[in-house]
N, C-alpha and C. Protein backbone atom coordinates (compact mmCIF):
# COMPACT_ATOMS: atom_id res chain seq x y z
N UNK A 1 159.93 50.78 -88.57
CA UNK A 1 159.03 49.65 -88.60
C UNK A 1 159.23 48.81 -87.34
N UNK A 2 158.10 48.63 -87.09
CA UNK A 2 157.93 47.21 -85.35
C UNK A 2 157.71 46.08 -86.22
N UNK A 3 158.33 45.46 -85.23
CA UNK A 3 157.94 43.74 -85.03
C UNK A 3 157.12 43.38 -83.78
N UNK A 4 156.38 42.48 -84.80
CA UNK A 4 155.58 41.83 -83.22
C UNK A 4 155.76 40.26 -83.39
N UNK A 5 156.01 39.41 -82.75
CA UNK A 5 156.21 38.01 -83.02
C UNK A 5 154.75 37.29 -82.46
N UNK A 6 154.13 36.57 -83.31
CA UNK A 6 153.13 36.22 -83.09
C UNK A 6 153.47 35.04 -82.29
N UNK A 7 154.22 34.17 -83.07
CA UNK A 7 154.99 32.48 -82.76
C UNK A 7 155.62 32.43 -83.02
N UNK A 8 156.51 31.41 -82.47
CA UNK A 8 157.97 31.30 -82.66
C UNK A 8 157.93 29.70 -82.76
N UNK A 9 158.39 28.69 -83.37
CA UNK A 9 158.75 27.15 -83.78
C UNK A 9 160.30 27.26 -83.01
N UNK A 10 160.82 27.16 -81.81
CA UNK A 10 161.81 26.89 -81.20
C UNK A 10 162.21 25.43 -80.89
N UNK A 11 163.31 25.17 -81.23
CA UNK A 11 163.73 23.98 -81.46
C UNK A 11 165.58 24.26 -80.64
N UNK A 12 165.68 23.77 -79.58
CA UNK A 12 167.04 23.92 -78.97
C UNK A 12 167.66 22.45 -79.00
N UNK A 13 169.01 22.49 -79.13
CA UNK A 13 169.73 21.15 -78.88
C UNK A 13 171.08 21.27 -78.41
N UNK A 14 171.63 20.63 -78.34
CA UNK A 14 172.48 20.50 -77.28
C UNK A 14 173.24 19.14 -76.84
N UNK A 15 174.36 19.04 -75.92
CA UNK A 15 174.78 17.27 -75.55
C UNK A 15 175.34 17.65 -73.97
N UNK A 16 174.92 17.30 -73.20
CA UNK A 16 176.05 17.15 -71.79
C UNK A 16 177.03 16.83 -71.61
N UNK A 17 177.97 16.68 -73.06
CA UNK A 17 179.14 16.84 -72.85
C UNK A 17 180.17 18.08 -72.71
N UNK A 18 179.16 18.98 -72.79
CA UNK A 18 180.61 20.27 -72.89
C UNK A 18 180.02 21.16 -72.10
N UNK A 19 179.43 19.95 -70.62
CA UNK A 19 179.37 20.66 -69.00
C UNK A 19 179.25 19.17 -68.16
N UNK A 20 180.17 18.42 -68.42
CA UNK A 20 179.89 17.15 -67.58
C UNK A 20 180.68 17.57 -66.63
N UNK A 21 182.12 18.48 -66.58
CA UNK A 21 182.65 18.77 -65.21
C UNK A 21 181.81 19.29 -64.13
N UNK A 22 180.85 20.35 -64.71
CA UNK A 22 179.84 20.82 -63.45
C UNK A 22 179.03 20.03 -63.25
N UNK A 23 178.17 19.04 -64.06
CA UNK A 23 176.77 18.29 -64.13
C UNK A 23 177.20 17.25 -63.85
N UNK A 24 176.71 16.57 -62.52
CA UNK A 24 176.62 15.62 -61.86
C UNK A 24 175.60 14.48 -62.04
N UNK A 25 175.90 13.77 -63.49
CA UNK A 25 174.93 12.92 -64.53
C UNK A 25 175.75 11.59 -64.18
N UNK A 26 174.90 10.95 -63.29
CA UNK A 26 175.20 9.08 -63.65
C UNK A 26 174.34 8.89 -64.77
N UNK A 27 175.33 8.77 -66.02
CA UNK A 27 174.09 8.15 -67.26
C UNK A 27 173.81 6.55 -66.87
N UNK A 28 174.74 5.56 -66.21
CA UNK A 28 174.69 4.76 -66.15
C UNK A 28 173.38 3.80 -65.22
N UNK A 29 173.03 5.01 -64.27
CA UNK A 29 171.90 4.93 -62.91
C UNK A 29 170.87 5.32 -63.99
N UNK A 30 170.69 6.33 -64.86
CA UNK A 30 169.24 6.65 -65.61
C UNK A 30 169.16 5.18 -66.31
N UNK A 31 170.19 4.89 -67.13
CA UNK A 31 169.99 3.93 -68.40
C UNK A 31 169.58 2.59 -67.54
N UNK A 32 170.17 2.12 -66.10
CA UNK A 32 169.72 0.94 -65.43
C UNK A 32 168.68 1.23 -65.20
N UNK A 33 168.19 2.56 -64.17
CA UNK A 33 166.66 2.61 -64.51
C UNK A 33 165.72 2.54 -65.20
N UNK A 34 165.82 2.69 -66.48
CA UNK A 34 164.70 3.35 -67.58
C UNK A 34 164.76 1.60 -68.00
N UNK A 35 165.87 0.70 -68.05
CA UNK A 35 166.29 -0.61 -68.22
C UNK A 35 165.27 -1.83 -67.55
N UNK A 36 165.61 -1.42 -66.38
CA UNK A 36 165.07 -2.41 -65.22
C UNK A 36 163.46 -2.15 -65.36
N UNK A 37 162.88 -0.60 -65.71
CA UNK A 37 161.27 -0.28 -65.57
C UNK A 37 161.06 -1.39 -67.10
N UNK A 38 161.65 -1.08 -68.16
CA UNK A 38 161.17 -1.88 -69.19
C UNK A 38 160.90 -3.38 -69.27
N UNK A 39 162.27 -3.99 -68.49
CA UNK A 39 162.19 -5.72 -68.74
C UNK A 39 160.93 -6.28 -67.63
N UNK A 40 161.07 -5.55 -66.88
CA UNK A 40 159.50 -5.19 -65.79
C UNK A 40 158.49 -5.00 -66.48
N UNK A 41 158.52 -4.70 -67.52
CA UNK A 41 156.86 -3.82 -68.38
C UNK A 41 155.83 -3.00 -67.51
N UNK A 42 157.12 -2.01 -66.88
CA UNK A 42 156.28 -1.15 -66.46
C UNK A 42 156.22 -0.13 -66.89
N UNK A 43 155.09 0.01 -68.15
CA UNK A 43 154.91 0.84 -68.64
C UNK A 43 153.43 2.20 -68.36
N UNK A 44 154.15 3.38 -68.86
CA UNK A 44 152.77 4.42 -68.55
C UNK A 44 152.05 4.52 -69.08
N UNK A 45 150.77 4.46 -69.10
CA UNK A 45 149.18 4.59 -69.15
C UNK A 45 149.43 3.75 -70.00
N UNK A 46 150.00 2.29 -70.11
CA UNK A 46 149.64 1.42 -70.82
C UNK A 46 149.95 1.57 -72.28
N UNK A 47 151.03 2.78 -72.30
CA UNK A 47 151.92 2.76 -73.88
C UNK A 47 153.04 2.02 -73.89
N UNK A 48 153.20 1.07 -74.65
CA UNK A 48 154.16 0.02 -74.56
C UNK A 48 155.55 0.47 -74.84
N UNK A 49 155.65 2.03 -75.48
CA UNK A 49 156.86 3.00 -75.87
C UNK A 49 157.56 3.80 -74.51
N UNK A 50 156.75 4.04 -73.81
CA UNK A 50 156.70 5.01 -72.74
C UNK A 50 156.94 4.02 -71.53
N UNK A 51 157.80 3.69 -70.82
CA UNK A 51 158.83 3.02 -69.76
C UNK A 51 158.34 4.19 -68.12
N UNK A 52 157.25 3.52 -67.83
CA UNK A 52 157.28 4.40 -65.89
C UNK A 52 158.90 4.23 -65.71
N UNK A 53 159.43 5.40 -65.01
CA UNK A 53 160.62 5.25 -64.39
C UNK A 53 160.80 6.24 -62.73
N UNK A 54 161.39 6.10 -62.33
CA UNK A 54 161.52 6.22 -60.77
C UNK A 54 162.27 7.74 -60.98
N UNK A 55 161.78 8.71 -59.87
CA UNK A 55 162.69 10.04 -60.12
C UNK A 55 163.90 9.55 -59.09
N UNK A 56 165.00 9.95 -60.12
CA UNK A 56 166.27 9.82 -59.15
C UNK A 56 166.94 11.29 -59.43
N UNK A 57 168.50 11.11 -58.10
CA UNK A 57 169.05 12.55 -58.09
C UNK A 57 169.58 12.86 -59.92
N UNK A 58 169.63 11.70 -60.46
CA UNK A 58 170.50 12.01 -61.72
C UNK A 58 169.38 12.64 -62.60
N UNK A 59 168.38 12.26 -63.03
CA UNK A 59 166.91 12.54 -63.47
C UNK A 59 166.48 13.75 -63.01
N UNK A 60 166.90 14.20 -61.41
CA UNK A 60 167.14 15.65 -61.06
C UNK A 60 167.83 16.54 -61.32
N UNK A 61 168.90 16.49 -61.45
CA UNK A 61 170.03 16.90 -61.72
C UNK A 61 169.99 17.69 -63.20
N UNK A 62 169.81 16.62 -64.33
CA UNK A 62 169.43 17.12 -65.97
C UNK A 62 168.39 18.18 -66.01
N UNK A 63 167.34 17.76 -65.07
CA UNK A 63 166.05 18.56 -64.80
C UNK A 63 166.81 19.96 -64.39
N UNK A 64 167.34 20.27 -63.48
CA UNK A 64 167.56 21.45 -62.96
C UNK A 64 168.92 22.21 -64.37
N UNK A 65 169.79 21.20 -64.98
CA UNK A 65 170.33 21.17 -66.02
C UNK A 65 169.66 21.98 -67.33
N UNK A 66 168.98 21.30 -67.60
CA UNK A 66 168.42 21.79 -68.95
C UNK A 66 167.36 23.16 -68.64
N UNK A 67 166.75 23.17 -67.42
CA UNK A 67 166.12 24.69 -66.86
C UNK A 67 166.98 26.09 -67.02
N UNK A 68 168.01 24.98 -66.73
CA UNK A 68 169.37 26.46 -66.07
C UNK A 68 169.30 26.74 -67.71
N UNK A 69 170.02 25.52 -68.76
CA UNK A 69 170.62 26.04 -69.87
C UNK A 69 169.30 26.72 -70.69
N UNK A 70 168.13 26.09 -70.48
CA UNK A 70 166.93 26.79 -71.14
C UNK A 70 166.34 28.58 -71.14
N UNK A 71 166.77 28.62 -69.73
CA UNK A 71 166.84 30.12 -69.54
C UNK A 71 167.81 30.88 -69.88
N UNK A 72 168.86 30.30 -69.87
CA UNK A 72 170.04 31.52 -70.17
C UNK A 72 170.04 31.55 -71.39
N UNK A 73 169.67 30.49 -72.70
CA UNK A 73 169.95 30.47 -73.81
C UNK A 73 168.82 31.75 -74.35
N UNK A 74 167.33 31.50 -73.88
CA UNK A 74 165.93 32.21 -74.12
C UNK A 74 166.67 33.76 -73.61
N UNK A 75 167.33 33.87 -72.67
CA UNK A 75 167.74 35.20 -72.33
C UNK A 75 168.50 35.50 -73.25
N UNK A 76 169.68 35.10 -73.72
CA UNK A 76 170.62 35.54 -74.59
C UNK A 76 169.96 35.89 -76.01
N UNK A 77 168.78 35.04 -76.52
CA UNK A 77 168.32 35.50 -77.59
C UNK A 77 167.15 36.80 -77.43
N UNK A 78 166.27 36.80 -76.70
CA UNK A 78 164.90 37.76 -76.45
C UNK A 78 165.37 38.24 -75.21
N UNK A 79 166.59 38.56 -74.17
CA UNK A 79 166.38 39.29 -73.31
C UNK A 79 165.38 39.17 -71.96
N UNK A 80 164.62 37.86 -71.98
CA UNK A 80 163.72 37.59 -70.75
C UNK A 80 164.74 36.40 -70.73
N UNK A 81 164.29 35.81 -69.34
CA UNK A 81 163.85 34.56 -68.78
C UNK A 81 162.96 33.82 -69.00
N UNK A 82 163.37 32.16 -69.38
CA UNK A 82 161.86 31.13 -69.57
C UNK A 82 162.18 30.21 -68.29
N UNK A 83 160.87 30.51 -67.32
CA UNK A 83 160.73 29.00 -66.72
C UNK A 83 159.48 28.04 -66.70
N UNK A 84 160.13 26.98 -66.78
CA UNK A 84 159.55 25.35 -67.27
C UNK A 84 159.53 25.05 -65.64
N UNK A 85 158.45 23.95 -65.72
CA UNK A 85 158.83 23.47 -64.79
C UNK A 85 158.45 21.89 -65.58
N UNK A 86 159.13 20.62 -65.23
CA UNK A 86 158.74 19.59 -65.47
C UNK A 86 157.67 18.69 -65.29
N UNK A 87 156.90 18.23 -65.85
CA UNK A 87 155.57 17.90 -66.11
C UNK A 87 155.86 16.36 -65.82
N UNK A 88 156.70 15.36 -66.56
CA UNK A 88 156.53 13.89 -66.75
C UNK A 88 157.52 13.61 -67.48
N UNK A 89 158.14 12.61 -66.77
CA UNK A 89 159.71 11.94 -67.51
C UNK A 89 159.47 10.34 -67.61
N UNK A 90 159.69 9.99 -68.81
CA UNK A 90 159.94 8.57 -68.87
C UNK A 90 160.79 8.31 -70.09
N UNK A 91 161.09 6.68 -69.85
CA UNK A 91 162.17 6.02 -70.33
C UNK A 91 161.62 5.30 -72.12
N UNK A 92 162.76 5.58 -72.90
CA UNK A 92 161.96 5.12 -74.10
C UNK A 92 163.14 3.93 -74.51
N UNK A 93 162.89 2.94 -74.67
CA UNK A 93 163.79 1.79 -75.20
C UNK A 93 163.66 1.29 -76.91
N UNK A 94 164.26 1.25 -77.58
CA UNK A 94 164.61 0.79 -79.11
C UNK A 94 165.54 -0.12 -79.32
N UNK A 95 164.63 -1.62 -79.50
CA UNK A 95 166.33 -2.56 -80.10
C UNK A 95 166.14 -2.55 -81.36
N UNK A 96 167.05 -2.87 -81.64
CA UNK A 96 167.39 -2.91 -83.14
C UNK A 96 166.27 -3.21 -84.01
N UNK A 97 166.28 -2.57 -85.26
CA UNK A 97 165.60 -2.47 -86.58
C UNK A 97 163.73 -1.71 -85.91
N UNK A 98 163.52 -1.29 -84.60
CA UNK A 98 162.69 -0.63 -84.42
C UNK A 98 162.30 0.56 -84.05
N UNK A 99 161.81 1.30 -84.21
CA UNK A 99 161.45 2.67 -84.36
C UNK A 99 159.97 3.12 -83.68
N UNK A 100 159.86 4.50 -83.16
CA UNK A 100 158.92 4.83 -82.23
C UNK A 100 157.83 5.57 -83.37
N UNK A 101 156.94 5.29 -82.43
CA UNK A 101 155.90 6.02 -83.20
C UNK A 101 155.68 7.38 -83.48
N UNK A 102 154.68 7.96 -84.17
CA UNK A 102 155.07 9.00 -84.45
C UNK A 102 153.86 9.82 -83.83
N UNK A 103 154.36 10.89 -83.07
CA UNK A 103 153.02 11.12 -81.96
C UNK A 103 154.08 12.91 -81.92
N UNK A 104 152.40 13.75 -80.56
CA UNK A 104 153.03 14.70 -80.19
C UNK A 104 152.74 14.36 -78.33
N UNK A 105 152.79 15.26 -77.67
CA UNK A 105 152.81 15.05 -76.31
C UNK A 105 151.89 15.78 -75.71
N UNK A 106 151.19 16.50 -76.89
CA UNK A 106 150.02 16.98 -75.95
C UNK A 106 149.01 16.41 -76.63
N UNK A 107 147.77 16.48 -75.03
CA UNK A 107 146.80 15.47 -75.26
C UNK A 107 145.48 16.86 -75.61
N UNK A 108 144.74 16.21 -77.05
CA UNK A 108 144.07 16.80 -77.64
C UNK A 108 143.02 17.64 -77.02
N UNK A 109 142.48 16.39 -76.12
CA UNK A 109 141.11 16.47 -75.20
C UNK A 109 141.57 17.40 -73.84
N UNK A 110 142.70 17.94 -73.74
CA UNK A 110 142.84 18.57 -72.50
C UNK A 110 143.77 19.62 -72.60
N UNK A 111 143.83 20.70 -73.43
CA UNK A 111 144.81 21.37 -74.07
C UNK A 111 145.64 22.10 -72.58
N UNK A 112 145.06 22.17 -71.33
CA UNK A 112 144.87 22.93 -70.71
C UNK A 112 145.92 22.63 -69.47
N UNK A 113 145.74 20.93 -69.22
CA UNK A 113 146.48 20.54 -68.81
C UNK A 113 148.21 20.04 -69.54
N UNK A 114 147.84 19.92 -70.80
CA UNK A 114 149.10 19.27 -71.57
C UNK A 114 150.21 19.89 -71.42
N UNK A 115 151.67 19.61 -71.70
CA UNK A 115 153.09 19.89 -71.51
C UNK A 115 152.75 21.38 -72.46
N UNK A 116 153.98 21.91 -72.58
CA UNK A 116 154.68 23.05 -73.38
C UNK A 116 155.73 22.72 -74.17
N UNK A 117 156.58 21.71 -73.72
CA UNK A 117 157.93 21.31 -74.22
C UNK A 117 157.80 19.74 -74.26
N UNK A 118 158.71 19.07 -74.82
CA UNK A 118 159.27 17.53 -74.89
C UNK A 118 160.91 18.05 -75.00
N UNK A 119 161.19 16.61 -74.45
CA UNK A 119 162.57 16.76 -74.40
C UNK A 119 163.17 15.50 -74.53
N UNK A 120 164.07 15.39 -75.78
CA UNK A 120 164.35 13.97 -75.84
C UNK A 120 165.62 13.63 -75.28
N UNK A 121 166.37 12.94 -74.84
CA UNK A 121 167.54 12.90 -74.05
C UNK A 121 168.21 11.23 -74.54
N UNK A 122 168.85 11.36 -75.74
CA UNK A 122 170.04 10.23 -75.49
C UNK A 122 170.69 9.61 -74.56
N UNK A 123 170.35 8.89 -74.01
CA UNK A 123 170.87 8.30 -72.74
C UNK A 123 172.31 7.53 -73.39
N UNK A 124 171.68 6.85 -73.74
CA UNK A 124 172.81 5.38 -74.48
C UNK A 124 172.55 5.35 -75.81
N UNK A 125 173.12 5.71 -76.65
CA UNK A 125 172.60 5.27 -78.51
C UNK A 125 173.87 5.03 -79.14
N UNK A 126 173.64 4.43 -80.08
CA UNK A 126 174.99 4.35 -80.95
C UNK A 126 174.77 5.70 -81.72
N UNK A 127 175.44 6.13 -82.21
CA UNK A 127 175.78 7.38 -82.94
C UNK A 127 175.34 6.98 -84.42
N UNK A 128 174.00 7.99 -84.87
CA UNK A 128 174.29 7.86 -86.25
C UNK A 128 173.15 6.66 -86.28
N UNK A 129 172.45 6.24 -85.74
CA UNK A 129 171.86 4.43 -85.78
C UNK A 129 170.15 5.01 -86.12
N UNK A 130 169.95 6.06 -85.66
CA UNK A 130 168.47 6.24 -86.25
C UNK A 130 168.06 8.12 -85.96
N UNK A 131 167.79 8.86 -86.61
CA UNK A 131 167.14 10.36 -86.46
C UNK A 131 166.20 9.93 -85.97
N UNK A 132 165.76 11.95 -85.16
CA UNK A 132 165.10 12.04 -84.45
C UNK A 132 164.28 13.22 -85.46
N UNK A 133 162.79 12.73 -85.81
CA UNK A 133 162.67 13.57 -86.90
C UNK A 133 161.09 14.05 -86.40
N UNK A 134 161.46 15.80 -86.73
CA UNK A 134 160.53 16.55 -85.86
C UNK A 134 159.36 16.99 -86.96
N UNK A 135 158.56 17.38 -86.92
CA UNK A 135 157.36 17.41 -87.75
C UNK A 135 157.15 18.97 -87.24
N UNK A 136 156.53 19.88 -88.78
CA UNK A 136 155.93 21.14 -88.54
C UNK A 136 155.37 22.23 -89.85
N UNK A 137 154.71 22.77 -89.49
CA UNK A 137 154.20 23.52 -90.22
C UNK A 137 154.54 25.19 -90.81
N UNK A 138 154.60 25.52 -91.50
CA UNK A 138 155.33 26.91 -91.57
C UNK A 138 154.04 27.70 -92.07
N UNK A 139 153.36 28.04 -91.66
CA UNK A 139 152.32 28.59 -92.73
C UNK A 139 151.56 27.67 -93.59
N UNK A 140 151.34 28.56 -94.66
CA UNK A 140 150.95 27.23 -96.14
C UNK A 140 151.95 26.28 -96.66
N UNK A 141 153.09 26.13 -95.72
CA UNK A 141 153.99 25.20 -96.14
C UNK A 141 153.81 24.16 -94.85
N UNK A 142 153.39 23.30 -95.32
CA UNK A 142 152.57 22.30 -94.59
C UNK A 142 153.36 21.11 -94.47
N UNK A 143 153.98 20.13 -93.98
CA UNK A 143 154.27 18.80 -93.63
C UNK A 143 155.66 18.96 -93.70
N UNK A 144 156.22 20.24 -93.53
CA UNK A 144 157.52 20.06 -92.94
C UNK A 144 158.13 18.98 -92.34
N UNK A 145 159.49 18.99 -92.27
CA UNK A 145 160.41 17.90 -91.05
C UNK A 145 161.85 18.44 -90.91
N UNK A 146 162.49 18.44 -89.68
CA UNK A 146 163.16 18.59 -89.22
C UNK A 146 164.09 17.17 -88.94
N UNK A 147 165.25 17.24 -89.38
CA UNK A 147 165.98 15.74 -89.40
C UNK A 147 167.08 16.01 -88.51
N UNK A 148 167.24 15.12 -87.35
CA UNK A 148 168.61 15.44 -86.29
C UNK A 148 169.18 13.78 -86.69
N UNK A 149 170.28 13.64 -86.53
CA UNK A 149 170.95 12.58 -86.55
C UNK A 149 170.81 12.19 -84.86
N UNK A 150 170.75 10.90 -84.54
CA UNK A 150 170.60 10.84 -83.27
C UNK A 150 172.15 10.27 -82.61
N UNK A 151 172.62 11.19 -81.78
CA UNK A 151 174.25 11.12 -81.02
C UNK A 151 174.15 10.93 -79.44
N UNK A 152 174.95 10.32 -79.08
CA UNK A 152 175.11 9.85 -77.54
C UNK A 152 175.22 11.29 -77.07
N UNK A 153 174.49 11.18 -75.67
CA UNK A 153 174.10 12.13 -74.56
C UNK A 153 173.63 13.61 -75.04
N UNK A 154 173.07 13.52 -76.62
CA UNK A 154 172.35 14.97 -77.11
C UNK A 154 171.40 14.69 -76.84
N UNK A 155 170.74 16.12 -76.56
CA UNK A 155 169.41 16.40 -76.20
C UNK A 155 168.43 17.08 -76.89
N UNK A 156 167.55 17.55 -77.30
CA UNK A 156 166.64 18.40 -78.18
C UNK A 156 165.39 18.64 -77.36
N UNK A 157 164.82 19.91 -77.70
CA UNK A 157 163.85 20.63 -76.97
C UNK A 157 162.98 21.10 -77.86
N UNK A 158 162.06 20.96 -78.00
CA UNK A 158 160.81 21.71 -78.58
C UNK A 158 159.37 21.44 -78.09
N UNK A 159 158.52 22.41 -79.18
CA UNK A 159 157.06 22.47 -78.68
C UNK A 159 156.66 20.88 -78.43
N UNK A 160 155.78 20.71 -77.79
CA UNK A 160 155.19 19.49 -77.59
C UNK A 160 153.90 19.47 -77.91
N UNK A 161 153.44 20.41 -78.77
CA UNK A 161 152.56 20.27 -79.80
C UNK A 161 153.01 19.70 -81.36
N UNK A 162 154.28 19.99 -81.41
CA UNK A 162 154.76 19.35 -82.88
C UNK A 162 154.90 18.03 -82.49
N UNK A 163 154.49 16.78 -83.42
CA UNK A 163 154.87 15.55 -83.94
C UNK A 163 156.18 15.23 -83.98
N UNK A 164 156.62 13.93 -83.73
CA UNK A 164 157.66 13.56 -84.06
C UNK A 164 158.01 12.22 -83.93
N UNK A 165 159.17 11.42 -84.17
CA UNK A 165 159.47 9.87 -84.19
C UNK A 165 161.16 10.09 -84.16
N UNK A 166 161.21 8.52 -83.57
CA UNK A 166 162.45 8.28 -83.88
C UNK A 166 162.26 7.03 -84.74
N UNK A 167 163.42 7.28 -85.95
CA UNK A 167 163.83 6.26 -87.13
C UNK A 167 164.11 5.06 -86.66
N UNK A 168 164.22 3.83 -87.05
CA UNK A 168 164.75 2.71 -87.05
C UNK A 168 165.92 3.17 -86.87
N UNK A 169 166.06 1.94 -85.45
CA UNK A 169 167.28 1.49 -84.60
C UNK A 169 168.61 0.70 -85.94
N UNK A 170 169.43 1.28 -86.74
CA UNK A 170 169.53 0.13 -87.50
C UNK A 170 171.45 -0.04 -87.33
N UNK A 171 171.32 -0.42 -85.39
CA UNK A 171 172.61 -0.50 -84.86
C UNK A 171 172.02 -2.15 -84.25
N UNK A 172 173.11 -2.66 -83.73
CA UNK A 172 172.70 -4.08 -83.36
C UNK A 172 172.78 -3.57 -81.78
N UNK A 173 172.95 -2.26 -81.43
CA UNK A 173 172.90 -2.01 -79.95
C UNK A 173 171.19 -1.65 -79.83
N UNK A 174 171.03 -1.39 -78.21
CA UNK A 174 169.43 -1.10 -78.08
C UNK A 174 169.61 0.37 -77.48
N UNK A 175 168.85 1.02 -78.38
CA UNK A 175 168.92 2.54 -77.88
C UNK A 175 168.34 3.00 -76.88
N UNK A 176 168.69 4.06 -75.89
CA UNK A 176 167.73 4.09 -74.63
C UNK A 176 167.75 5.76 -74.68
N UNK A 177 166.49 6.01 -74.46
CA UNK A 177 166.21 7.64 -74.44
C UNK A 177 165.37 7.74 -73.00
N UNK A 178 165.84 9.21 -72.87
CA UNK A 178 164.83 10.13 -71.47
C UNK A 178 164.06 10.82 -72.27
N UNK A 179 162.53 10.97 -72.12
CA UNK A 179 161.66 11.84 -72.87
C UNK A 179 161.38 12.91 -71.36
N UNK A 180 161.34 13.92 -71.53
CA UNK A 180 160.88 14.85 -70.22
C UNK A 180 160.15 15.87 -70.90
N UNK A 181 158.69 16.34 -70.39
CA UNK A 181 157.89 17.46 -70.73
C UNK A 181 157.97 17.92 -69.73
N UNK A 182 157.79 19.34 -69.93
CA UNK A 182 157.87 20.67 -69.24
C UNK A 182 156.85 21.90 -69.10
N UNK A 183 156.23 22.29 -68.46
CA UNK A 183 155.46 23.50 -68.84
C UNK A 183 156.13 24.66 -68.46
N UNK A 184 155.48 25.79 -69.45
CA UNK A 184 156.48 27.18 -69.35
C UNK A 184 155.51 27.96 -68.46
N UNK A 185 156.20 28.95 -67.67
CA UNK A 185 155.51 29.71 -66.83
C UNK A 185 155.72 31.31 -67.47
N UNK A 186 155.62 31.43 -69.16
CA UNK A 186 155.93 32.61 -69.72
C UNK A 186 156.58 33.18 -69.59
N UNK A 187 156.87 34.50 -70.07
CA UNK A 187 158.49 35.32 -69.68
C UNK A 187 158.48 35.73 -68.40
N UNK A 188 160.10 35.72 -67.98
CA UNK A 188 160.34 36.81 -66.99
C UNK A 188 160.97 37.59 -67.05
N UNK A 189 161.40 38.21 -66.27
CA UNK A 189 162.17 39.53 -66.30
C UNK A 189 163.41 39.61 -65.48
């Protein structure tokens, strides 16, 4: 008997802590950035969630980071190569007792142009202070969710057609996230 995989619901996660000796991450330069764009209200296309932020080497760095670990992981399971390339990064801020909306990242009206991936990136959070809760469908099993506890410097990867939110902040710290979309350039070899 063959298999053919029609779709796959891939969901990767991960923390930059168990490669900070090689990865050359100022969290402290992202979190002032994504910081300084907010108390500024400079926000993108006018979503008050979504923080414009400036590309820096550290913002580079994760970028070329999470590519590297994205491919070798996609190789180790299916035997190809996946490359992404990054689409749009910005800064998401949460103080206390508030929570993000619940959205996906691709835009309805333009399927064509929209991301492939989201990527949420703990910058600064208290541990444990609010999930990151992913939305999906299995078939006729309909309104699924996926529940991550949200932990300092973890990351999570999935479709950016699935829905998702982050829970109430319910730390007296203010949580700061990197959102980054990606488009895939299909398998390689």
């Amino acid at each position: 008997m063959k298999t053919k995989f029609l779709s796959i619901t891939d969901i990767y996660t991960g923390t930059i802590n168990e490669h900070k000796d090689i990865l050359s991450l100022d969290i402290k330069d992202i979190k002032e950035n994504i910081l300084y764009n907010y108390i500024n209200e400079n926000f993108k296309d006018n979503i008050k969630e979504d923080v414009a932020i400036e590309n820096s080497k550290h913002i580079s760095n994760f970028d070329f980071y999470i590519r590297d670990m994205l491919s070798k992981t996609h190789f180790d399971i299916f035997k190809s190569g996946k490359k992404i390339t990054m689409k749009n990064a910005v800064g998401n801020v949460f103080l206390p007792q508030q929570q993000s909306s619940n959205r996906s990242r691709v835009n309805l009206v333009d399927y064509y142009n929209s991301p492939d991936y989201t990527i949420i990136f703990a910058v600064d959070v208290k541990d444990n202070s609010s999930n990151l809760i992913v939305e999906y469908s299995d078939h006729r099993r309909r309104g699924r969710a996926w529940d991550f506890p949200v932990l300092n410097n973890y990351y999570w990867i999935f479709p950016a057609s699935l829905r998702y939110y982050i829970s109430k902040n319910k730390s007296e710290k203010i949580n700061t996230f990197l959102t980054l979309t990606y488009e895939d350039h299909k398998h390689i070899s």
